[in-house]
PDB file of N, CA and C in Angstrom:
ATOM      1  N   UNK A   1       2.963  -7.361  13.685  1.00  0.00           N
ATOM      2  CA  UNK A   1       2.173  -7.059  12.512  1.00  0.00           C
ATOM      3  C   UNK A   1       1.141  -8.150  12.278  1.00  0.00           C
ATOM      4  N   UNK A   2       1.517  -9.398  12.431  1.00  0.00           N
ATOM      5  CA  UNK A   2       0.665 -10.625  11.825  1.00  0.00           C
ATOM      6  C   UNK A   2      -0.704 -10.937  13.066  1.00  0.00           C
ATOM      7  N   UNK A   3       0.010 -10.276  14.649  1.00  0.00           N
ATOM      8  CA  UNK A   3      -0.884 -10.073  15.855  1.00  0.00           C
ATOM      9  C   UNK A   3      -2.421  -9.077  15.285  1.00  0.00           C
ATOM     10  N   UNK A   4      -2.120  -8.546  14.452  1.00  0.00           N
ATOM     11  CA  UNK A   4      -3.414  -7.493  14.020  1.00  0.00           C
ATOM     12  C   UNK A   4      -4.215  -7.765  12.879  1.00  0.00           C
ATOM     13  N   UNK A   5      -4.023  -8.798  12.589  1.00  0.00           N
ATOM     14  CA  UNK A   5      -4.863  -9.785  11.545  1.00  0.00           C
ATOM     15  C   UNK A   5      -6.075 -10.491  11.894  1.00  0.00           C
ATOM     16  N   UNK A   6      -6.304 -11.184  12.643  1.00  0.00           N
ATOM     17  CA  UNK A   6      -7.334 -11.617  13.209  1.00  0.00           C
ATOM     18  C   UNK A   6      -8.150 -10.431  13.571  1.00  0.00           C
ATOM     19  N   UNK A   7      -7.892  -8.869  14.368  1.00  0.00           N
ATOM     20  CA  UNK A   7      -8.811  -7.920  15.161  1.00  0.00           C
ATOM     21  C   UNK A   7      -8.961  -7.429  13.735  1.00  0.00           C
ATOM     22  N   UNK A   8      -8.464  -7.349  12.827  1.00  0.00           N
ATOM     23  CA  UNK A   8      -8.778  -6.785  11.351  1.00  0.00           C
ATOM     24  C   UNK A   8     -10.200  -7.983  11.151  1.00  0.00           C
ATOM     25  N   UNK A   9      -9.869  -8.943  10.817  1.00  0.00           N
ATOM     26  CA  UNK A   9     -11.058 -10.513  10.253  1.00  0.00           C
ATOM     27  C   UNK A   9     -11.822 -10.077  11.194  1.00  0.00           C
ATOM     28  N   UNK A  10     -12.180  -9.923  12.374  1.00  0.00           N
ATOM     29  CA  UNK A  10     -13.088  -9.739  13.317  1.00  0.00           C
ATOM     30  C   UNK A  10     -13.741  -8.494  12.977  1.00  0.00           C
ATOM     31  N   UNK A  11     -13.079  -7.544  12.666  1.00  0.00           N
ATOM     32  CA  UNK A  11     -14.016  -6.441  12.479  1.00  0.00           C
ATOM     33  C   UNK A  11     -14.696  -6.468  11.661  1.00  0.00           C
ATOM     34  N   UNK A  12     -13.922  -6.550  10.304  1.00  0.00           N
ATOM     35  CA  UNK A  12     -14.388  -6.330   8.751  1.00  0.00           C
ATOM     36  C   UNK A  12     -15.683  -6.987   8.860  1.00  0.00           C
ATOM     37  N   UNK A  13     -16.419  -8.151   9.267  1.00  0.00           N
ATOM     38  CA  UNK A  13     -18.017  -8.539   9.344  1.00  0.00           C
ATOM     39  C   UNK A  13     -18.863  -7.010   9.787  1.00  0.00           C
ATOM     40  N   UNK A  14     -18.325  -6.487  11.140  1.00  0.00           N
ATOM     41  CA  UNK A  14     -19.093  -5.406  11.484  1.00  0.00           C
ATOM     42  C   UNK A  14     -19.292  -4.155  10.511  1.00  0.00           C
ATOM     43  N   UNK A  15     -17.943  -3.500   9.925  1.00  0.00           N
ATOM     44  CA  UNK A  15     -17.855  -2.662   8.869  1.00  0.00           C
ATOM     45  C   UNK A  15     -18.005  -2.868   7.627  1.00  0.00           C
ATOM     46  N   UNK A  16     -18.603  -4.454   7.207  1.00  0.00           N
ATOM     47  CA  UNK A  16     -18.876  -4.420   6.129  1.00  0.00           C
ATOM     48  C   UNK A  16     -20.392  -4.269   6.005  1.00  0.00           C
ATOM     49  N   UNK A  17     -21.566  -4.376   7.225  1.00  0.00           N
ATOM     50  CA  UNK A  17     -22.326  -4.550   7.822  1.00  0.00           C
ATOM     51  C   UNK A  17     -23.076  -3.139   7.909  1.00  0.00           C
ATOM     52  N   UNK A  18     -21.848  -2.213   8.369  1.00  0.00           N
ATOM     53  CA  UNK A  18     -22.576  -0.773   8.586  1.00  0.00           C
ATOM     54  C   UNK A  18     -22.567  -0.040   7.732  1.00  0.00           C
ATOM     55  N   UNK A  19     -21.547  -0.201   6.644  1.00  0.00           N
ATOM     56  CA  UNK A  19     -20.805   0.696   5.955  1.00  0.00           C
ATOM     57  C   UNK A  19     -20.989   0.248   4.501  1.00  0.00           C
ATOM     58  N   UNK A  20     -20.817  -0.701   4.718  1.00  0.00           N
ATOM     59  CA  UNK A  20     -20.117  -1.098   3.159  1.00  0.00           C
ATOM     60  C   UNK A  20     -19.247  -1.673   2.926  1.00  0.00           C
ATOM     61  N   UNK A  21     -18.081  -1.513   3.677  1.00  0.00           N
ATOM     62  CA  UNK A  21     -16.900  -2.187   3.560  1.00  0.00           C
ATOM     63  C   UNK A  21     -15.819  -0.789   3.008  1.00  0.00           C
ATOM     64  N   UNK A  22     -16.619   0.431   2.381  1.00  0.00           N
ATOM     65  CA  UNK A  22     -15.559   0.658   1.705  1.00  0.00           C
ATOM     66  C   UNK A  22     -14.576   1.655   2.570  1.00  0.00           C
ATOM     67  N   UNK A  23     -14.891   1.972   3.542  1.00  0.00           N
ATOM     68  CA  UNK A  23     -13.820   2.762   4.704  1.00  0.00           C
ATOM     69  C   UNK A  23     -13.046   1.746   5.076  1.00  0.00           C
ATOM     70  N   UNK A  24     -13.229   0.835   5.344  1.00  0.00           N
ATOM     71  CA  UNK A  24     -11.905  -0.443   5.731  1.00  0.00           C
ATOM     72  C   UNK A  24     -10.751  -0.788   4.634  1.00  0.00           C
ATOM     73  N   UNK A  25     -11.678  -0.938   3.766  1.00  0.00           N
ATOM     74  CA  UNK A  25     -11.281  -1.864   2.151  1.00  0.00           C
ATOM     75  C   UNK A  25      -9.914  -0.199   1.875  1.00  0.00           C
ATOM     76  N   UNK A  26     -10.497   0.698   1.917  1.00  0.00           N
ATOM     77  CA  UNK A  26      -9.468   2.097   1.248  1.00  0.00           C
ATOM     78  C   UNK A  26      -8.295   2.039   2.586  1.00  0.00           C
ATOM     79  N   UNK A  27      -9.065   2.775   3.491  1.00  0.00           N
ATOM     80  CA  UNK A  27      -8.063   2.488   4.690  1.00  0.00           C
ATOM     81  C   UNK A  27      -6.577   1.639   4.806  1.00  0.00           C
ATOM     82  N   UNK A  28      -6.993   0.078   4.589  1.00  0.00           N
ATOM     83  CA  UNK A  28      -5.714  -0.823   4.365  1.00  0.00           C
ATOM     84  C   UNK A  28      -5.397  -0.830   3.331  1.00  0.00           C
ATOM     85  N   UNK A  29      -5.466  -0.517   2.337  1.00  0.00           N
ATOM     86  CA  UNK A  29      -5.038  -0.332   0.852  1.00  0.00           C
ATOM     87  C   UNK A  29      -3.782   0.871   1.393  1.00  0.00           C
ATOM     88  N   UNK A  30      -4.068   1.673   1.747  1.00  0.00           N
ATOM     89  CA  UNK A  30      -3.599   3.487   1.520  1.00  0.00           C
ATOM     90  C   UNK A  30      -2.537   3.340   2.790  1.00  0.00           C
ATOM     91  N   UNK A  31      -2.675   2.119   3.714  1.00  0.00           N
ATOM     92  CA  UNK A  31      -1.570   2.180   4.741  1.00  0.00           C
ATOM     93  C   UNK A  31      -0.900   1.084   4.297  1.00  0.00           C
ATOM     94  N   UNK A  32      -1.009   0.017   3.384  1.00  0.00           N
ATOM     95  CA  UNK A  32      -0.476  -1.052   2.299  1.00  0.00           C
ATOM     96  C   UNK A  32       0.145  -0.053   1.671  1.00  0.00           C
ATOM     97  N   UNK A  33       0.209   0.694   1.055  1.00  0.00           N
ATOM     98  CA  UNK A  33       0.429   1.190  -0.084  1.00  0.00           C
ATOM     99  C   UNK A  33       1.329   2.564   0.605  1.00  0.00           C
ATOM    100  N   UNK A  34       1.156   3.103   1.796  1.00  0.00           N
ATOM    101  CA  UNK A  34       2.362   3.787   1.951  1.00  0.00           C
ATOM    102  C   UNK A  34       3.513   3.066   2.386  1.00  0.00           C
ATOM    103  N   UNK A  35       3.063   1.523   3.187  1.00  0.00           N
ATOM    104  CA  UNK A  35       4.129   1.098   3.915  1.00  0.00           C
ATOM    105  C   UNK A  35       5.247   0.788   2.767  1.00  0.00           C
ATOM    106  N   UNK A  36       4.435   0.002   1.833  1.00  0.00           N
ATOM    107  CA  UNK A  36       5.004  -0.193   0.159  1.00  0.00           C
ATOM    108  C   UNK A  36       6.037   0.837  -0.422  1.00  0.00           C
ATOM    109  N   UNK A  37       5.253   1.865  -0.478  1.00  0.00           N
ATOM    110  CA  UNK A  37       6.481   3.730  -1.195  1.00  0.00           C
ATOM    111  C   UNK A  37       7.805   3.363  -0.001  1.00  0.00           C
ATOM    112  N   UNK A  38       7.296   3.486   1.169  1.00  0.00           N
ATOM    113  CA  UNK A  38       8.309   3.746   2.406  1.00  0.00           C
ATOM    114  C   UNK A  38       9.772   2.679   2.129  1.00  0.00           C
ATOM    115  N   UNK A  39       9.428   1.333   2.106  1.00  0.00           N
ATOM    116  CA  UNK A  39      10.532   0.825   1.828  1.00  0.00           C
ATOM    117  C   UNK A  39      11.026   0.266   0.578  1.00  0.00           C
ATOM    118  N   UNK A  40      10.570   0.744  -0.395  1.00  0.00           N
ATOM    119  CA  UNK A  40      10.519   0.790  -1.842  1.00  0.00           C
ATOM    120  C   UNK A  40      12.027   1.795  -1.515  1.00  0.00           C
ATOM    121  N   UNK A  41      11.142   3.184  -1.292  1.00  0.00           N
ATOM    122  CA  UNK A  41      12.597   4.400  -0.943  1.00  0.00           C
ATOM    123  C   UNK A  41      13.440   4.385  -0.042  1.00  0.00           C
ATOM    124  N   UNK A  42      13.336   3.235   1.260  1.00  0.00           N
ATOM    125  CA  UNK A  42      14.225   2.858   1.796  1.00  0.00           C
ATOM    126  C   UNK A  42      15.509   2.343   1.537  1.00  0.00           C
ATOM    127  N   UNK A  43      14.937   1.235   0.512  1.00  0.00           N
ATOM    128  CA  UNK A  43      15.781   0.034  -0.820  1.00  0.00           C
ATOM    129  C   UNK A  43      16.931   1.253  -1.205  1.00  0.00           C
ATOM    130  N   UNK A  44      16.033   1.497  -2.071  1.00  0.00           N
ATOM    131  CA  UNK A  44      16.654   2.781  -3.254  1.00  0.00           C
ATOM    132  C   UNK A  44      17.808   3.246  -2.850  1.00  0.00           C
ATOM    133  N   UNK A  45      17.951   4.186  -1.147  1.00  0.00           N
ATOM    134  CA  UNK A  45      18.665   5.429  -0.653  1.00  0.00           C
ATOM    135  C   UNK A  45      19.863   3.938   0.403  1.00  0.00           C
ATOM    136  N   UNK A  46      19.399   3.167   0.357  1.00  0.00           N
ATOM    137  CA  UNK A  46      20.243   2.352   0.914  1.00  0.00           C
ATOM    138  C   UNK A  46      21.494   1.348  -0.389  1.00  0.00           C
ATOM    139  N   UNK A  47      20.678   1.253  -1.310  1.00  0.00           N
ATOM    140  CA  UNK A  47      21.153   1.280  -2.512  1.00  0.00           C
ATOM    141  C   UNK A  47      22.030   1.839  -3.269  1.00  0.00           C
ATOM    142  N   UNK A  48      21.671   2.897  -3.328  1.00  0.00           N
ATOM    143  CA  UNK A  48      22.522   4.150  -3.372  1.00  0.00           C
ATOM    144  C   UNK A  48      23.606   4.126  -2.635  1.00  0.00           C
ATOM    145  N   UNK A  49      23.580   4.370  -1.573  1.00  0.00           N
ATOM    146  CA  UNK A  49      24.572   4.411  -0.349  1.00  0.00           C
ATOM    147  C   UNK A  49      25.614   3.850  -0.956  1.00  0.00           C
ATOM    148  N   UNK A  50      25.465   2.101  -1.450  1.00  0.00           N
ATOM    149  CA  UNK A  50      25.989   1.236  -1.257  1.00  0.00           C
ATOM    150  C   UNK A  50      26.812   1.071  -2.388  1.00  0.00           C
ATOM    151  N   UNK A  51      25.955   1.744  -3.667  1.00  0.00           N
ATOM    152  CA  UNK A  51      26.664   1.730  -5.150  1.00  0.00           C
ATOM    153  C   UNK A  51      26.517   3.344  -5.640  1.00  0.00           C
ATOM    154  N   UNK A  52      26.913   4.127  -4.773  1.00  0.00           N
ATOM    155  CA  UNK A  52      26.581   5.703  -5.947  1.00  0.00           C
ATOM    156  C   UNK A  52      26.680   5.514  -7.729  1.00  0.00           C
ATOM    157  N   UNK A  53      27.350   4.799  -8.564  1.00  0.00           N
ATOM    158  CA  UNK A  53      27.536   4.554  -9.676  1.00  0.00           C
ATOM    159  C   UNK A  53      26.350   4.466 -10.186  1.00  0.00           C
ATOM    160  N   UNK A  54      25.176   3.456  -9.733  1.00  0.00           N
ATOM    161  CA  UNK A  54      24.470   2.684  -9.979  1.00  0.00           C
ATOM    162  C   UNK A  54      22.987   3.356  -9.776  1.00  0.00           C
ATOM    163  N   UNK A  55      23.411   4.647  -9.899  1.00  0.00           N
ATOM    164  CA  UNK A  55      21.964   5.768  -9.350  1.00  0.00           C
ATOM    165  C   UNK A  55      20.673   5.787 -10.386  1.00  0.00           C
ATOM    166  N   UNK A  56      21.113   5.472 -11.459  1.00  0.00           N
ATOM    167  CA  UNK A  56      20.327   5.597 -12.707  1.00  0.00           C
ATOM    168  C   UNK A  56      19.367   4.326 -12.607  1.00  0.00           C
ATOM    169  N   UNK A  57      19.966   3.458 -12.737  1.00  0.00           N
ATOM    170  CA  UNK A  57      19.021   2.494 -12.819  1.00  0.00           C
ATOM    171  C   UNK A  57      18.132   2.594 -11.402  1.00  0.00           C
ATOM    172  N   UNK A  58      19.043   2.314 -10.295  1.00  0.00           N
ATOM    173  CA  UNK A  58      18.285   2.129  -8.655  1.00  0.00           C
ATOM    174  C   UNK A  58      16.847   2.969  -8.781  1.00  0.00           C
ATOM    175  N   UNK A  59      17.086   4.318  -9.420  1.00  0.00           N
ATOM    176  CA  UNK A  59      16.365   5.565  -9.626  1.00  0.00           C
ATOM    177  C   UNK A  59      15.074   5.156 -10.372  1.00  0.00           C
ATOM    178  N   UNK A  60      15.639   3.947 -11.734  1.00  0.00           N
ATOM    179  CA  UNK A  60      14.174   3.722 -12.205  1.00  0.00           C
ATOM    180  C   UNK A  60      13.459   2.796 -11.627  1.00  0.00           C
ATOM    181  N   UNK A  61      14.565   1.581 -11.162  1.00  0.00           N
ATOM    182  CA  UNK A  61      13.820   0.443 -10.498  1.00  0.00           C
ATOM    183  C   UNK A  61      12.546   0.953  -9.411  1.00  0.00           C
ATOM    184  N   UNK A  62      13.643   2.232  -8.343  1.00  0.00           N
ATOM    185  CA  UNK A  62      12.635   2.544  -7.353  1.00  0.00           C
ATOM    186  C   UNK A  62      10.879   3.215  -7.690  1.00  0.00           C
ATOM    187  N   UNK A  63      11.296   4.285  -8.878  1.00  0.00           N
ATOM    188  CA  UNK A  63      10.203   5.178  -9.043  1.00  0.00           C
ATOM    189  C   UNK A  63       8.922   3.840  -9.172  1.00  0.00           C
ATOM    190  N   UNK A  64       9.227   2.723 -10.537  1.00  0.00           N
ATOM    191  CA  UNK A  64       8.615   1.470 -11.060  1.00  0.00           C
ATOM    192  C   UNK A  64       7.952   0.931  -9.790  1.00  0.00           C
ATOM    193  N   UNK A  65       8.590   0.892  -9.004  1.00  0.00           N
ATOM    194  CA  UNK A  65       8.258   0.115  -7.102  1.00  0.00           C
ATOM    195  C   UNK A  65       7.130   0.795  -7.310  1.00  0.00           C
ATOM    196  N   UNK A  66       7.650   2.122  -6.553  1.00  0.00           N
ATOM    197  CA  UNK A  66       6.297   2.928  -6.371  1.00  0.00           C
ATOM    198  C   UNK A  66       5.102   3.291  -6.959  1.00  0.00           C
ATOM    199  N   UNK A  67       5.408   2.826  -7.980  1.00  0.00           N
ATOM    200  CA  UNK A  67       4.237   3.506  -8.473  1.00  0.00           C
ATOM    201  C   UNK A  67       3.535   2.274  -8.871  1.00  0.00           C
ATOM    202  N   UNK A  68       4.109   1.016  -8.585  1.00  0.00           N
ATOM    203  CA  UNK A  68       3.427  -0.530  -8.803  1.00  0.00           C
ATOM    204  C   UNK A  68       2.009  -0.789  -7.485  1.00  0.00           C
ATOM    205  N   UNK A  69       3.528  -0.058  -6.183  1.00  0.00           N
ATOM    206  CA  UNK A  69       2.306   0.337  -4.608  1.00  0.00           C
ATOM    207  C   UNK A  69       1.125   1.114  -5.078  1.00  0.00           C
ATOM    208  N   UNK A  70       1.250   2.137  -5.619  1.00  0.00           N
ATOM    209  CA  UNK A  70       0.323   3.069  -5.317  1.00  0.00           C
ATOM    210  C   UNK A  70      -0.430   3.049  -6.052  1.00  0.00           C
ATOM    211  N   UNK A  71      -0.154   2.212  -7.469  1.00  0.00           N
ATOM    212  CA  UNK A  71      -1.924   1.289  -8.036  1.00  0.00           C
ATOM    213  C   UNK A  71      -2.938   0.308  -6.840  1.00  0.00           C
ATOM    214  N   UNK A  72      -2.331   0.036  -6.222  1.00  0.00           N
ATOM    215  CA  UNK A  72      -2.935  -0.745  -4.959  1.00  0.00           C
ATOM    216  C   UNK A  72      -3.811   0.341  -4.424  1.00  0.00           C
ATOM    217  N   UNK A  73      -3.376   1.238  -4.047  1.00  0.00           N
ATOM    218  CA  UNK A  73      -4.207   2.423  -3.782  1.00  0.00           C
ATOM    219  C   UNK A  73      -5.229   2.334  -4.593  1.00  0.00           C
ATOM    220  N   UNK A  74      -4.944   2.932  -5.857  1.00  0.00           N
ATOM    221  CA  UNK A  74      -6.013   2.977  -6.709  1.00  0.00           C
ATOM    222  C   UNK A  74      -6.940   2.403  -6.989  1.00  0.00           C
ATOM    223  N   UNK A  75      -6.890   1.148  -6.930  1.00  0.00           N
ATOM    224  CA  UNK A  75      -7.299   0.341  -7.235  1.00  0.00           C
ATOM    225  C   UNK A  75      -8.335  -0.196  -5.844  1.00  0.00           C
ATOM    226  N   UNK A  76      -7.981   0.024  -4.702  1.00  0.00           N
ATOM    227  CA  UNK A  76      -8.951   0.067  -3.347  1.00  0.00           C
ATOM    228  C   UNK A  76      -9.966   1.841  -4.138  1.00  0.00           C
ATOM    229  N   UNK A  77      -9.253   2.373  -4.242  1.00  0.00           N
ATOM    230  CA  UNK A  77     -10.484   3.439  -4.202  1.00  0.00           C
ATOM    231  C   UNK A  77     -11.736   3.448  -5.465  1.00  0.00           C
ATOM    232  N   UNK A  78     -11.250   2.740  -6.580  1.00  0.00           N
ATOM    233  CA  UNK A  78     -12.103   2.424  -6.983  1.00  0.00           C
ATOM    234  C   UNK A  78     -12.715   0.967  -6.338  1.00  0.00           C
ATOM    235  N   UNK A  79     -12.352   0.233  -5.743  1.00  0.00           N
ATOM    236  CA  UNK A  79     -13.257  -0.592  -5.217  1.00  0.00           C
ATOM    237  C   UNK A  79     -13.861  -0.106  -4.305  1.00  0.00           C
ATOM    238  N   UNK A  80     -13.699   1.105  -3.728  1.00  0.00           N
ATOM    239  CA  UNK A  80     -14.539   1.656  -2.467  1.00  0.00           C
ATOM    240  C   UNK A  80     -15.669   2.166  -2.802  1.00  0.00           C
ATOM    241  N   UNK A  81     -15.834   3.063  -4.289  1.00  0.00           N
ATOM    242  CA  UNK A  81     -16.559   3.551  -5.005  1.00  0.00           C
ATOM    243  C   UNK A  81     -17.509   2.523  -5.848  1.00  0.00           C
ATOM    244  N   UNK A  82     -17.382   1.333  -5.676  1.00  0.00           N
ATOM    245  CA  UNK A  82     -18.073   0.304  -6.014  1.00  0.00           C
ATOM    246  C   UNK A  82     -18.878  -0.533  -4.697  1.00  0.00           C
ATOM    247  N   UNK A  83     -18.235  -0.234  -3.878  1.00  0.00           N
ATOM    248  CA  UNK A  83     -18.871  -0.840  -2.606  1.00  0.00           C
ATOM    249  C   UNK A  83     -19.660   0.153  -2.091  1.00  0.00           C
ATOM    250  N   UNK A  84     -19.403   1.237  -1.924  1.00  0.00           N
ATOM    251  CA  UNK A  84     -20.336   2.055  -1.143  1.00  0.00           C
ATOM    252  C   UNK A  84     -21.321   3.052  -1.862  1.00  0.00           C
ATOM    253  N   UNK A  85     -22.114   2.176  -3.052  1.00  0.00           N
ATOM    254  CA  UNK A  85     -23.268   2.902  -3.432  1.00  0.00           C
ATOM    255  C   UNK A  85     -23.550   3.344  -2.340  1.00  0.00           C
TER     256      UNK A  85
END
């Protein structure tokens, strides 16, 4: 994962160049932000597993996760919509 950081820094000059930035900038946000849901609900169902009792809360903690990720989202797409007059 940390190997694809640098070819990311290397690009982003070119696509910020042609574009705008804002197809990159949404892009890693929206694959941030699913990887985020993914083991948010990973936690949760492993959680679960581990305490069935304890479903209620796990249930709110998780939804709270997610939906903390998927302002990240949001929050790239309005910055995309700011970058790419």
């Amino acid at each position: 994962m940390i190997e694809i950081l640098p070819i990311l820094a290397a690009a982003a000059p070119a696509a910020d160049a042609a574009s705008g930035g804002a197809p990159l900038a949404l892009g890693l946000a929206g694959a941030g932000a699913a990887i985020g849901v993914g083991l948010v609900g990973m936690a949760a169902a492993t959680a679960v597993g581990r305490n069935p009792t304890a479903s209620g809360k796990i249930l709110t903690i998780g939804i709270l996760g997610m939906a903390f990720a998927e302002a990240i989202a949001i929050y790239a797409l309005v910055a995309a919509f700011a970058l790419g007059k």
